[in-house]
Protein backbone atom coordinates (compact mmCIF):
# COMPACT_ATOMS: atom_id res chain seq x y z
CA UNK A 1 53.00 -46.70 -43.36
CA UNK A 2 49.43 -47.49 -45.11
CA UNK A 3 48.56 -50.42 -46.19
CA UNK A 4 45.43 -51.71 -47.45
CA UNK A 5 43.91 -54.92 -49.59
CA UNK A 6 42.85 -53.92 -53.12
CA UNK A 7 43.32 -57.49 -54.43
CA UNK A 8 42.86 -60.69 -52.50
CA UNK A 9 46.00 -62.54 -51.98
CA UNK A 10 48.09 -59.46 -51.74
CA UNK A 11 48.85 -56.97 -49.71
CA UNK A 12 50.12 -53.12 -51.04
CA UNK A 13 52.07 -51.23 -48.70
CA UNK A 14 52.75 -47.54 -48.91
CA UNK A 15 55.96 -46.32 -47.14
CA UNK A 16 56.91 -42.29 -46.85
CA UNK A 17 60.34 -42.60 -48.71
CA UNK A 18 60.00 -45.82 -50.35
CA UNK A 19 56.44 -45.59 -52.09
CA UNK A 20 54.00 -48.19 -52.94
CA UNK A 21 54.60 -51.67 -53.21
CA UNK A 22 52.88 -55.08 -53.17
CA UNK A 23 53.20 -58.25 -50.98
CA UNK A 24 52.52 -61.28 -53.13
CA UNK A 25 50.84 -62.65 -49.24
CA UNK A 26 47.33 -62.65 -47.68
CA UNK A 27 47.79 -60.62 -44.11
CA UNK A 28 47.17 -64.13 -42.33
CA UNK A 29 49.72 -65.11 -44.14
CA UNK A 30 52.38 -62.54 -43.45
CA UNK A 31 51.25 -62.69 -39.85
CA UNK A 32 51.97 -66.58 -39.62
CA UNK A 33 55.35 -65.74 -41.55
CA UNK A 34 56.64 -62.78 -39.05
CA UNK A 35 55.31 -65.27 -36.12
CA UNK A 36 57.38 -67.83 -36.89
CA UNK A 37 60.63 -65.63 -38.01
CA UNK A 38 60.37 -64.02 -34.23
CA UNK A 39 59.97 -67.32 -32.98
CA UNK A 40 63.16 -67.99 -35.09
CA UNK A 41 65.14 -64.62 -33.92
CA UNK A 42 64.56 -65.33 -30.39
CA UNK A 43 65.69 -68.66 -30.33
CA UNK A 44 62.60 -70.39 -29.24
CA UNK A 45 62.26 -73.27 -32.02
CA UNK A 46 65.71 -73.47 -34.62
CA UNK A 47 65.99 -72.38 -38.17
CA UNK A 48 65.71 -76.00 -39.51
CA UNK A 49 62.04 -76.13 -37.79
CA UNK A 50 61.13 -72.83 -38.98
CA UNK A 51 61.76 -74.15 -42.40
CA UNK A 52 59.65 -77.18 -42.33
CA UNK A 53 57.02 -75.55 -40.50
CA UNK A 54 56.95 -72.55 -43.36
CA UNK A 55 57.10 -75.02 -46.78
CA UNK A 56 54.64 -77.22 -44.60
CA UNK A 57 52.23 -73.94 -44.41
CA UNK A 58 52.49 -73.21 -48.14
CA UNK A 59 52.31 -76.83 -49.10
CA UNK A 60 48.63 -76.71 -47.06
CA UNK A 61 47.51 -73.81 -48.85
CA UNK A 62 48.69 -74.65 -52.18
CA UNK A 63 46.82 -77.91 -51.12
CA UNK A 64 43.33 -75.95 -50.18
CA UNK A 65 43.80 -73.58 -53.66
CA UNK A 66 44.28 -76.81 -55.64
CA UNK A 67 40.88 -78.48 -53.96
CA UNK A 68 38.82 -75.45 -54.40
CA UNK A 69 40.21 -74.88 -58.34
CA UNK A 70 39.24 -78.61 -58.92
CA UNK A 71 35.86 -77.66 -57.06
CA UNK A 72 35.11 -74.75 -59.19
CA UNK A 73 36.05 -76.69 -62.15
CA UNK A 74 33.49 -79.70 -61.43
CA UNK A 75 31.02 -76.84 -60.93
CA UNK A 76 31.41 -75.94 -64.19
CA UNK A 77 30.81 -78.61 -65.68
CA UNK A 78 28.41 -79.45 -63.99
């Protein structure tokens, strides 16, 4: 398994058998994802607090992308 960053935001895996496909995720992100589904698996914290923590995580960084955009916007114009 290869897998390597040609675009930022995404990560492209290639797999022997399967071939080459993309991971619409940042590696943090995928990371913080497989952290909490072990977490999840194991039984340490329950499904129901997996989920919040997960749409709480992409609410934040929709939250960041949104500031910056509006950043890079007044820029701009500026």
């Amino acid at each position: 398994m290869e897998a390597n960053t040609a675009d930022r935001g995404t990560v492209r895996l290639t797999l022997p058998l399967v071939g080459e496909f993309a991971l619409p995720a940042s590696p943090d992100q995928l990371a913080f994802f497989g952290g909490v589904g072990l977490l999840t698996v194991t039984g340490l914290i329950e499904w129901p607090v997996a989920g919040v923590i997960l749409v709480g995580h992409l609410l934040a960084a929709n939250r960041n992308h949104q500031a910056l955009h509006e950043f890079g916007e007044s820029l701009e114009q500026a």
